[in-house]
N, C-alpha and C. Protein backbone atom coordinates (compact mmCIF):
# COMPACT_ATOMS: atom_id res chain seq x y z
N UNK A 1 -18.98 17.96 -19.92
CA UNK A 1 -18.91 18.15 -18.48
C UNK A 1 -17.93 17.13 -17.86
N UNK A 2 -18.00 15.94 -18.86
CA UNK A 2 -17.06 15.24 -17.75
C UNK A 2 -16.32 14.76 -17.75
N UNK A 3 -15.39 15.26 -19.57
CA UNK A 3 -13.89 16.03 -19.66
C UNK A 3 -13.43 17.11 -18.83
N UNK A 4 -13.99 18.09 -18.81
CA UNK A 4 -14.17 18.88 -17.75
C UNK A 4 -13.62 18.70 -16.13
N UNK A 5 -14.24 17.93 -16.11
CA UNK A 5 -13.88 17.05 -14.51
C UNK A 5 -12.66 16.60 -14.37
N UNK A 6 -12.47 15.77 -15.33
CA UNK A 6 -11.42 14.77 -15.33
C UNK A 6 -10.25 15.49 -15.53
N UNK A 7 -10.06 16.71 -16.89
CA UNK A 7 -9.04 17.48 -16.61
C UNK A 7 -8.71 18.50 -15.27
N UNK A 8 -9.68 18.80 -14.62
CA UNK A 8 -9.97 19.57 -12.99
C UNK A 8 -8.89 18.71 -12.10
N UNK A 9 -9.45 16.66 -12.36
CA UNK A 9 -8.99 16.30 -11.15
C UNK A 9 -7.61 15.90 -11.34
N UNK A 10 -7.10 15.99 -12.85
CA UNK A 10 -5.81 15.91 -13.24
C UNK A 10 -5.05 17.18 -12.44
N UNK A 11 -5.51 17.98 -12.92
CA UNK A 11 -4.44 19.34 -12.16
C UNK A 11 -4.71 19.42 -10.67
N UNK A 12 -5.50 18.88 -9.90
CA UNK A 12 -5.81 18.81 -8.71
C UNK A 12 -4.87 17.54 -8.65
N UNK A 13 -4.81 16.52 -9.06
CA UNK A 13 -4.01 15.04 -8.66
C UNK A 13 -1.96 15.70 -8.97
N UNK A 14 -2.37 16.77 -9.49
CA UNK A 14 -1.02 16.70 -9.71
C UNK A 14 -0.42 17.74 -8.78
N UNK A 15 -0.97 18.91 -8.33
CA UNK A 15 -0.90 19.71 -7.19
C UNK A 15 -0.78 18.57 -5.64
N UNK A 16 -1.58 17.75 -5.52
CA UNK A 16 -1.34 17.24 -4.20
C UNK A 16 -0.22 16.53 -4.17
N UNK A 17 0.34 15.71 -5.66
CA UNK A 17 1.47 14.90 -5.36
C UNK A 17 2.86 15.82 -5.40
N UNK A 18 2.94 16.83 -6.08
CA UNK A 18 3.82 17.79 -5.69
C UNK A 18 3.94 18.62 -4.14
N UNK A 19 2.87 18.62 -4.28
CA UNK A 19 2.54 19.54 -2.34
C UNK A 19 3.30 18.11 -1.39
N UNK A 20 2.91 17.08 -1.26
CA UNK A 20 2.93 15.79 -0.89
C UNK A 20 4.65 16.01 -0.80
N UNK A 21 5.46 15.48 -1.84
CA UNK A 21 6.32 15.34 -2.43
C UNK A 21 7.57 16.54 -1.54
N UNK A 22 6.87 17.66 -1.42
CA UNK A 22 7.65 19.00 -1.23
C UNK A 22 8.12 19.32 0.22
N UNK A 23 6.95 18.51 1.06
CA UNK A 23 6.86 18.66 2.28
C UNK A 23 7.97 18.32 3.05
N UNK A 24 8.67 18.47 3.95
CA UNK A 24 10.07 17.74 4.71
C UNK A 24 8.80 17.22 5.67
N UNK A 25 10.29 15.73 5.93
CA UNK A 25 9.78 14.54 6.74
C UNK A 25 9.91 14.90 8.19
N UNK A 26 8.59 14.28 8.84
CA UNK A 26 8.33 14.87 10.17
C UNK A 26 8.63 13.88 11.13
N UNK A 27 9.63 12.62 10.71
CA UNK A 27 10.24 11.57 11.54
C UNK A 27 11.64 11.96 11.66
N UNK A 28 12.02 11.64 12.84
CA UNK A 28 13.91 11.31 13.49
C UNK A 28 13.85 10.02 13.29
N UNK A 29 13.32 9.33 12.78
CA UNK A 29 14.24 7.82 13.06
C UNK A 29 13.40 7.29 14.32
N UNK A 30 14.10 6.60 14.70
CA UNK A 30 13.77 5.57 15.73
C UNK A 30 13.39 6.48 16.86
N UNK A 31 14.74 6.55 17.35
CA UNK A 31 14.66 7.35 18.29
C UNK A 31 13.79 8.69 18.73
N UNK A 32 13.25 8.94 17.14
CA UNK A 32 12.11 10.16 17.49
C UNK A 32 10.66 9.40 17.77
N UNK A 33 10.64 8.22 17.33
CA UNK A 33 9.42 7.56 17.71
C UNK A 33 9.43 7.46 18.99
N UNK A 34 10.40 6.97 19.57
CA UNK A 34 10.58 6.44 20.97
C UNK A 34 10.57 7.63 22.18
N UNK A 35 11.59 8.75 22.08
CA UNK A 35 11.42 9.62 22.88
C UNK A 35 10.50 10.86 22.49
N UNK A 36 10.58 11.24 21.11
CA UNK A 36 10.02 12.55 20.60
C UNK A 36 8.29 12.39 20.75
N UNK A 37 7.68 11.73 21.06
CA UNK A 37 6.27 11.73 20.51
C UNK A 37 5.71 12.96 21.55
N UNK A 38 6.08 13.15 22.42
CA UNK A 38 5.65 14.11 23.00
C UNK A 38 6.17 16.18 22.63
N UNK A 39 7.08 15.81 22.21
CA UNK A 39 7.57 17.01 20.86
C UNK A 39 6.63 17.09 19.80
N UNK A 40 6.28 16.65 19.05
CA UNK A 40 5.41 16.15 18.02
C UNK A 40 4.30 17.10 18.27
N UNK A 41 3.61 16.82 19.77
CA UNK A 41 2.42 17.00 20.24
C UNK A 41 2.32 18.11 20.97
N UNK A 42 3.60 18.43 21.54
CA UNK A 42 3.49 20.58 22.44
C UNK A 42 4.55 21.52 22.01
N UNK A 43 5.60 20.43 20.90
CA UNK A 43 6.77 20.76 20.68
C UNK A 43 6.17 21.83 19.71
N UNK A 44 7.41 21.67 18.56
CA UNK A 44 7.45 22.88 17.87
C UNK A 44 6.22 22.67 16.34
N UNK A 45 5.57 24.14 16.73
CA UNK A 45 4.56 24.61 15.87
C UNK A 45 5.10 25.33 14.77
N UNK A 46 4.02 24.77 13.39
CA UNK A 46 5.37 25.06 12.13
C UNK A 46 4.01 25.85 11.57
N UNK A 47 3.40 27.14 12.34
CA UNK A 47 2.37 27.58 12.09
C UNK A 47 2.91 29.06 10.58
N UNK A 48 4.03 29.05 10.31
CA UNK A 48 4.48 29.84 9.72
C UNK A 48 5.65 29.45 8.58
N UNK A 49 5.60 29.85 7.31
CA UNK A 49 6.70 29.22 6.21
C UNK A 49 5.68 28.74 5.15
N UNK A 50 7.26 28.04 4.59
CA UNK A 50 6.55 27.03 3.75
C UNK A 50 5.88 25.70 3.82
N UNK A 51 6.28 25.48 5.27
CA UNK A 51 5.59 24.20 5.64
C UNK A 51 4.17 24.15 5.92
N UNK A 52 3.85 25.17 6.47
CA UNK A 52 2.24 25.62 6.93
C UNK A 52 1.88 26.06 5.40
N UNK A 53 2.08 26.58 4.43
CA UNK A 53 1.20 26.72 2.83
C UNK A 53 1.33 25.26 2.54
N UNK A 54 2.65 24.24 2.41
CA UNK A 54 2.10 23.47 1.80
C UNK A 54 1.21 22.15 2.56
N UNK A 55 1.12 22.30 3.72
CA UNK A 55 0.25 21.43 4.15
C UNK A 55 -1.35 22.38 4.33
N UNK A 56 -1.22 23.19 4.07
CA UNK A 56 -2.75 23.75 3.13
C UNK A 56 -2.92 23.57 2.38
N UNK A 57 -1.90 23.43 1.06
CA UNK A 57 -2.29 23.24 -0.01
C UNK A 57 -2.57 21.73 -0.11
N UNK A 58 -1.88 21.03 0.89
CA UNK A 58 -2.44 19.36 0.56
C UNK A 58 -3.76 18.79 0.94
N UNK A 59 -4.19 19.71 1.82
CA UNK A 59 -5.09 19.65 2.67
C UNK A 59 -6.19 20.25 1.77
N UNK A 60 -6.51 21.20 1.13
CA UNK A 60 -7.03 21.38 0.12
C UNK A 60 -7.33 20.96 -0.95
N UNK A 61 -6.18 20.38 -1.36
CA UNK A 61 -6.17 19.82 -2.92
C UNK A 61 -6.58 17.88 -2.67
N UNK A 62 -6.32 17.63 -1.66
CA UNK A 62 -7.02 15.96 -1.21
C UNK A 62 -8.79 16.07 -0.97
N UNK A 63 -9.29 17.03 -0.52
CA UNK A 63 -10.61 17.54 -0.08
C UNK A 63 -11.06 17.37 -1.48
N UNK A 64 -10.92 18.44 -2.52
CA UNK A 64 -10.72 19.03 -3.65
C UNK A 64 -10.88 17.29 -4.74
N UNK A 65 -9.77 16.43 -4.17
CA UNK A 65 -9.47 15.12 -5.05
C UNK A 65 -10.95 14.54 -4.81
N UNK A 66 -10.46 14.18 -3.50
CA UNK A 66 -11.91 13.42 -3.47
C UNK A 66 -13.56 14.19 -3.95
N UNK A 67 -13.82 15.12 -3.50
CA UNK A 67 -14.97 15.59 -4.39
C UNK A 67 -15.18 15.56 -5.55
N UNK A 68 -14.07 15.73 -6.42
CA UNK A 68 -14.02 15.56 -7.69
C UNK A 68 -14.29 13.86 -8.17
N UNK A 69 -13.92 13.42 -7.18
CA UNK A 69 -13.91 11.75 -7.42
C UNK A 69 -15.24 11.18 -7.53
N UNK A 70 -16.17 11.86 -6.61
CA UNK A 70 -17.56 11.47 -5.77
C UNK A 70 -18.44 12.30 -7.36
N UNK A 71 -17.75 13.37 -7.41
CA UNK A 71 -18.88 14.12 -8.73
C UNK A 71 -18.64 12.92 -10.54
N UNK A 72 -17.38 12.50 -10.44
CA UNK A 72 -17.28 11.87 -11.68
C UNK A 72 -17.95 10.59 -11.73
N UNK A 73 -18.12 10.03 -10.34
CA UNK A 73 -18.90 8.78 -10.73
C UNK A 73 -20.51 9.31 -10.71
N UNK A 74 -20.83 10.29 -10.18
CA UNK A 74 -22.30 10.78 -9.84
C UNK A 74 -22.58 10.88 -11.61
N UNK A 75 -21.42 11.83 -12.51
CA UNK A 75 -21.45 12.21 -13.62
C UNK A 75 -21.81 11.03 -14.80
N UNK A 76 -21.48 9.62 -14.79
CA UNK A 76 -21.06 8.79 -15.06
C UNK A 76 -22.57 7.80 -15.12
C-alpha cells in the first residue's frame, strides 16, 4: 500500500511541476506591479485555452500532492 502511494505521489509531483513550469508568467515587470494591479483584478479573464486547463491541472494535482502527503504519513 505504501509503494503504492509513493509511486501515486511521484506521478502527481511530477504533473504539478510540469503544469507549474508550463504556465506563462502573470508579471510585467515593475511597472505592472505599480500600475497594472488593478488589470490583474477586472482586467483580462483567461477563462478559456491553455492557460485555464493548466491552472486546473495545478490546482488539482497540489490538492491531490498534499493528500497524498497527509495519507503516507497516516500510512507510516
Amino acid at each position: 500500500m505504501r509503494i503504492f502511494l509513493i509511486v501515486i505521489q511521484f506521478v502527481v509531483c511530477i504533473t504539478l511541476i510540469v503544469s507549474v513550469l508550463l504556465q506563462p508568467g502573470k508579471s510585467a515587470g515593475l511597472s505592472g506591479s505599480i500600475a497594472g494591479g488593478a488589470e490583474q483584478l477586472f482586467g483580462k479573464q483567461r477563462s478559456k485555452g491553455y492557460e485555464a486547463l493548466f491552472a486546473k491541472i495545478t490546482t488539482a494535482s497540489a490538492i491531490l500532492f498534499m493528500l497524498l502527503s497527509v495519507a503516507l504519513v497516516m500510512v507510516k
